[in-house]
Protein backbone atom coordinates (compact mmCIF):
# COMPACT_ATOMS: atom_id res chain seq x y z
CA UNK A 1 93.69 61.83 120.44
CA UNK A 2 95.34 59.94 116.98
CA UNK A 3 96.14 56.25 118.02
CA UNK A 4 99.27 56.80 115.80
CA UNK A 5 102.35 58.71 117.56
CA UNK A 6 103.34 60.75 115.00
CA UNK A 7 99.97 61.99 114.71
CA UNK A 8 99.44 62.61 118.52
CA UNK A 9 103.11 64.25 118.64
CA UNK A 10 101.94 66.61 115.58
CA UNK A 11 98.63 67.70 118.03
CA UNK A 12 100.78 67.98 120.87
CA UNK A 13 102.89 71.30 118.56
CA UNK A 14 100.18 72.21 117.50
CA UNK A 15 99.06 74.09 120.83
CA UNK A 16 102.69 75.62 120.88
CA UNK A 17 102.03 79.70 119.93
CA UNK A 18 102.24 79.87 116.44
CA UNK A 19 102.45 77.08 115.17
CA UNK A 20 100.28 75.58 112.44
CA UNK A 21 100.26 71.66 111.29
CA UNK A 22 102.84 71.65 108.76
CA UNK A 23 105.21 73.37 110.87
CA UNK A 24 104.36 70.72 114.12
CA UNK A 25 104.78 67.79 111.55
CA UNK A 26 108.04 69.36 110.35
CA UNK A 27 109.24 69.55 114.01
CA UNK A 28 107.83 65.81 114.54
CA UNK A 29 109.97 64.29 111.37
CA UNK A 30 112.80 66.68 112.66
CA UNK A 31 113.01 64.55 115.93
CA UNK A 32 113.09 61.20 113.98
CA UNK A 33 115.79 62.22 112.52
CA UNK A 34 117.75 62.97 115.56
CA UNK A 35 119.94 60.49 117.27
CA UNK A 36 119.04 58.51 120.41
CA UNK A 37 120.98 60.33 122.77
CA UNK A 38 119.53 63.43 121.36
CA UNK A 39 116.17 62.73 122.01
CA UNK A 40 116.90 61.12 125.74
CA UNK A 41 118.51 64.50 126.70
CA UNK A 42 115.50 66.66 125.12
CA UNK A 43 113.07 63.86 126.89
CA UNK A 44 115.23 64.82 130.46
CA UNK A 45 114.94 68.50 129.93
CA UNK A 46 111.22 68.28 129.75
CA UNK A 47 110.59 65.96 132.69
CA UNK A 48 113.37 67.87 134.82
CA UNK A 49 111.49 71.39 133.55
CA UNK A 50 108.79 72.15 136.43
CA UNK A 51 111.72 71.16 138.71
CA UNK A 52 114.80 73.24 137.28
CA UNK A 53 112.33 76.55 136.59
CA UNK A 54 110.48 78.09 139.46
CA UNK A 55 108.32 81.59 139.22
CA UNK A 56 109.88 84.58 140.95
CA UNK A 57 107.60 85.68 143.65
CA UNK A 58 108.52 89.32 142.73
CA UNK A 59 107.75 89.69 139.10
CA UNK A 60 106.42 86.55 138.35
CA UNK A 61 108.71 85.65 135.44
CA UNK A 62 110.05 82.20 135.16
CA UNK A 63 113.37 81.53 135.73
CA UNK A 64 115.94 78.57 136.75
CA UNK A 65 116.39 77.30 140.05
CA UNK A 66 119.77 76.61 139.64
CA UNK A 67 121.16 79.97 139.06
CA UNK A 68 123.56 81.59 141.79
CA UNK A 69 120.65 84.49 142.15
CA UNK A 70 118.73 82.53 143.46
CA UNK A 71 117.05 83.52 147.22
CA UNK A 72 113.56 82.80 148.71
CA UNK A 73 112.23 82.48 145.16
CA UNK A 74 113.71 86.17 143.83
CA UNK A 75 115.26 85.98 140.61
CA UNK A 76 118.28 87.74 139.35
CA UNK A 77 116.47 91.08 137.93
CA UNK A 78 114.73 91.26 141.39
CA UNK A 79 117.83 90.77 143.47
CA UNK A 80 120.47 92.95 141.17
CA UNK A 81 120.61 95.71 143.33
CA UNK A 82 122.09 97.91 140.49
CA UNK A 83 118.55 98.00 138.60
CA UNK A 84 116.51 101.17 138.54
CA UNK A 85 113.59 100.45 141.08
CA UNK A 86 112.00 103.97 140.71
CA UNK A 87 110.36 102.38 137.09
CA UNK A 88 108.08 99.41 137.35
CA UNK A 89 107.64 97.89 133.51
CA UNK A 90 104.44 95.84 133.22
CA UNK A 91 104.36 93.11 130.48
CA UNK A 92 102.39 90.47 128.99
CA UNK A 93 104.34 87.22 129.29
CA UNK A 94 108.14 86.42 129.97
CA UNK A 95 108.98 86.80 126.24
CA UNK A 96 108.30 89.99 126.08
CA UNK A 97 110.32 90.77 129.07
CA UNK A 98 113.08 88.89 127.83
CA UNK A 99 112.82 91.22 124.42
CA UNK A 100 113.29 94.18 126.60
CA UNK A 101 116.22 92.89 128.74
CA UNK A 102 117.87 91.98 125.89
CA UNK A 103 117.24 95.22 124.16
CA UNK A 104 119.66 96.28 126.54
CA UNK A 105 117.61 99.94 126.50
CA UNK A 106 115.56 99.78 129.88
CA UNK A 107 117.14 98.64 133.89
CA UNK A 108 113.97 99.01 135.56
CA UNK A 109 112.26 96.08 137.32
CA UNK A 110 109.90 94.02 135.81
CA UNK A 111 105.69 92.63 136.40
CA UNK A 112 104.65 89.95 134.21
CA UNK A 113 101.00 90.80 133.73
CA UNK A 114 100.06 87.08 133.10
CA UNK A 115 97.93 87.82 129.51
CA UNK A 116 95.76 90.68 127.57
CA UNK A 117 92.02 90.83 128.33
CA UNK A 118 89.50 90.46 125.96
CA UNK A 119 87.35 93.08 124.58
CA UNK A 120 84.05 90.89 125.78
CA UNK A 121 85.34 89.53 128.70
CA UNK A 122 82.57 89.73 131.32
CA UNK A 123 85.10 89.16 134.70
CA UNK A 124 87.90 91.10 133.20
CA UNK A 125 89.90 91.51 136.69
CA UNK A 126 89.65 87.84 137.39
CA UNK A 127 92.00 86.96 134.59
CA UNK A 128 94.96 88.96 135.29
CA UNK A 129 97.78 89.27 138.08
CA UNK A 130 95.82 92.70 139.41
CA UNK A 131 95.91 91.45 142.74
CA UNK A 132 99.27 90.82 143.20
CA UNK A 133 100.62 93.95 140.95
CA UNK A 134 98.11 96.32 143.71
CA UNK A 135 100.37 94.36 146.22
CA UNK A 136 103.26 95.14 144.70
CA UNK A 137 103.10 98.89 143.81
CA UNK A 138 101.37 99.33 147.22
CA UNK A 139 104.67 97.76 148.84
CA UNK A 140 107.56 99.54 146.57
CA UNK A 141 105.05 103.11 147.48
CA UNK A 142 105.28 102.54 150.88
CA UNK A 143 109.02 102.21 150.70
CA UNK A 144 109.16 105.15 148.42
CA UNK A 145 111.16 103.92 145.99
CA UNK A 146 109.21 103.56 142.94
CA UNK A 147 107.69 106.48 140.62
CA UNK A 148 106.53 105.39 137.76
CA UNK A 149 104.75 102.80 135.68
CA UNK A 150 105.62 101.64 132.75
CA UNK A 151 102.84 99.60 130.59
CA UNK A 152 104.32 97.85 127.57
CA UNK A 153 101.77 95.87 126.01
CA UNK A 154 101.18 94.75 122.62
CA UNK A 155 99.65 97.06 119.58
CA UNK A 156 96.18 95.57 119.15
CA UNK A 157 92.97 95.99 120.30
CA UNK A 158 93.36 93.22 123.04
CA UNK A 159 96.32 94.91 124.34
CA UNK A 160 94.45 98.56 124.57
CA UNK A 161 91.81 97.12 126.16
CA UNK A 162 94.16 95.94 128.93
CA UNK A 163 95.66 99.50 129.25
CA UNK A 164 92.17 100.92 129.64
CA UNK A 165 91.61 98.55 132.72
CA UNK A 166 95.32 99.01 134.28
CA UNK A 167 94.63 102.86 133.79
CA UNK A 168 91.20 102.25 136.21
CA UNK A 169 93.23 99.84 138.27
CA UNK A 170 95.93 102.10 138.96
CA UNK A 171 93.51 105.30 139.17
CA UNK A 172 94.34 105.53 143.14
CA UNK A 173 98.09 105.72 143.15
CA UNK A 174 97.96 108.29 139.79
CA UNK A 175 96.05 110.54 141.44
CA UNK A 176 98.35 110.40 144.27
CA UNK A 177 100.85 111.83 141.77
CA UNK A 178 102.22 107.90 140.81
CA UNK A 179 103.60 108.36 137.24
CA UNK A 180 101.98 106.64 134.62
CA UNK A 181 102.88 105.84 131.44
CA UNK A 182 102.61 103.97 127.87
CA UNK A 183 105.21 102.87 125.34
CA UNK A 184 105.18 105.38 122.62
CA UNK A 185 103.47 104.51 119.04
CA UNK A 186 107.17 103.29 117.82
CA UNK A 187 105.35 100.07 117.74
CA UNK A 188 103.63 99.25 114.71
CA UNK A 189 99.91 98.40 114.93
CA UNK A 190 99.54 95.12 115.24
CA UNK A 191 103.22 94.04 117.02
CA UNK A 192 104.18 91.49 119.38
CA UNK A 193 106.92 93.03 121.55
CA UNK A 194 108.89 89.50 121.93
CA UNK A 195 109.11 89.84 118.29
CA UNK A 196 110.20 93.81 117.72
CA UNK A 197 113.82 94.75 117.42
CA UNK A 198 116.46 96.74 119.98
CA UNK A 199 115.71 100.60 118.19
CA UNK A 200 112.04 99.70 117.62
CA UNK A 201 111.86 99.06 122.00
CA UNK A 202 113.94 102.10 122.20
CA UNK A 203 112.15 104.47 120.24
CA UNK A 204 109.26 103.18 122.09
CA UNK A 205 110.62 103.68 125.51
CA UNK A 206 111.70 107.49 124.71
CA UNK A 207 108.75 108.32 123.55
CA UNK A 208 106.09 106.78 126.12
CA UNK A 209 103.60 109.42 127.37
């Protein structure tokens, strides 16, 4: 690491998503700029994070311990009784979920996949939440609520490749007449669905196949 701070601050937004080294030395001078108290409350947020934010045991998305929703580690999607729970949506990260939700076009429930699988991965299943998703559509069959999956990855060859391996994964249930299905080709090639708009997510949620 760079004995100067600045320099060690840069590296540390550098390993943000997107973000390059002009943009993490931007965000760097950006906080020297800031007043004290500014920086002591963003300083408190991140120590207090792992504390305040806890993973829902359900869907795996993060979410804050504080809310009112809150009960034996369910978060509010999971415990609003009003959502759809015939349609399972799996996703890539909590971004992309929160993309959807705030779409405003889908009231299923939710699985955070955990990632996309490389094409050359050699232990494929090993880097995924497979495990706990079997667990999870084996549970909501046997209570005969759910009846269809939803996969809404991204458009790229990483994110195909994960479809491919879901679509083996979930071979059992399908052919016990479990629906399954893909976000229609609304999506661009190429697209990020944390960063693709309301219509966009709705176009690709009518026409899923």
């Amino acid at each position: 690491m760079p004995d100067n701070i600045v320099d060690r601050l840069v590296e540390i937004f550098r390993r943000f998503p997107g973000i390059g080294p002009r943009q993490a030395r931007r965000f760097v001078y950006h906080l020297l700029h800031e007043g004290r108290g500014s920086i002591d409350r963003f300083v408190a947020d991140l120590r207090a994070l792992h504390t305040a934010v806890t993973q829902c045991e359900q869907c795996f998305r993060f979410y804050s311990a504080n809310t009112n929703y809150r009960s034996g580690h369910t978060c509010d999607l999971c415990s609003d009784s009003s959502r759809d729970n015939s349609l399972l949506m799996i996703v890539e990260k909590d971004a992309d979920l929160e993309a959807i939700r705030q779409s405003g076009t889908y009231q299923g429930s939710f699985f955070v996949l955990g990632g996309l699988i490389p094409i050359l991965e050699k232990d494929p299943r090993s880097k995924l939440r497979l495990p706990e998703l079997n667990a999870t559509i084996t549970k909501r069959l046997s209570e005969k609520s759910l009846v269809e999956v939803i996969v809404a990855l991204a458009v790229n060859p990483e994110g195909d490749h994960t479809i491919e391996i879901l679509k083996q994964t979930l071979e059992p249930w399908t052919k016990k007449g479990l629906r399954l299905t893909v976000l229609g080709r609304g999506l661009s090639t190429g697209t990020e669905l944390e960063y693709s708009d309301a219509d966009t997510i709705k176009n690709a949620l009518e026409n899923r196949s």
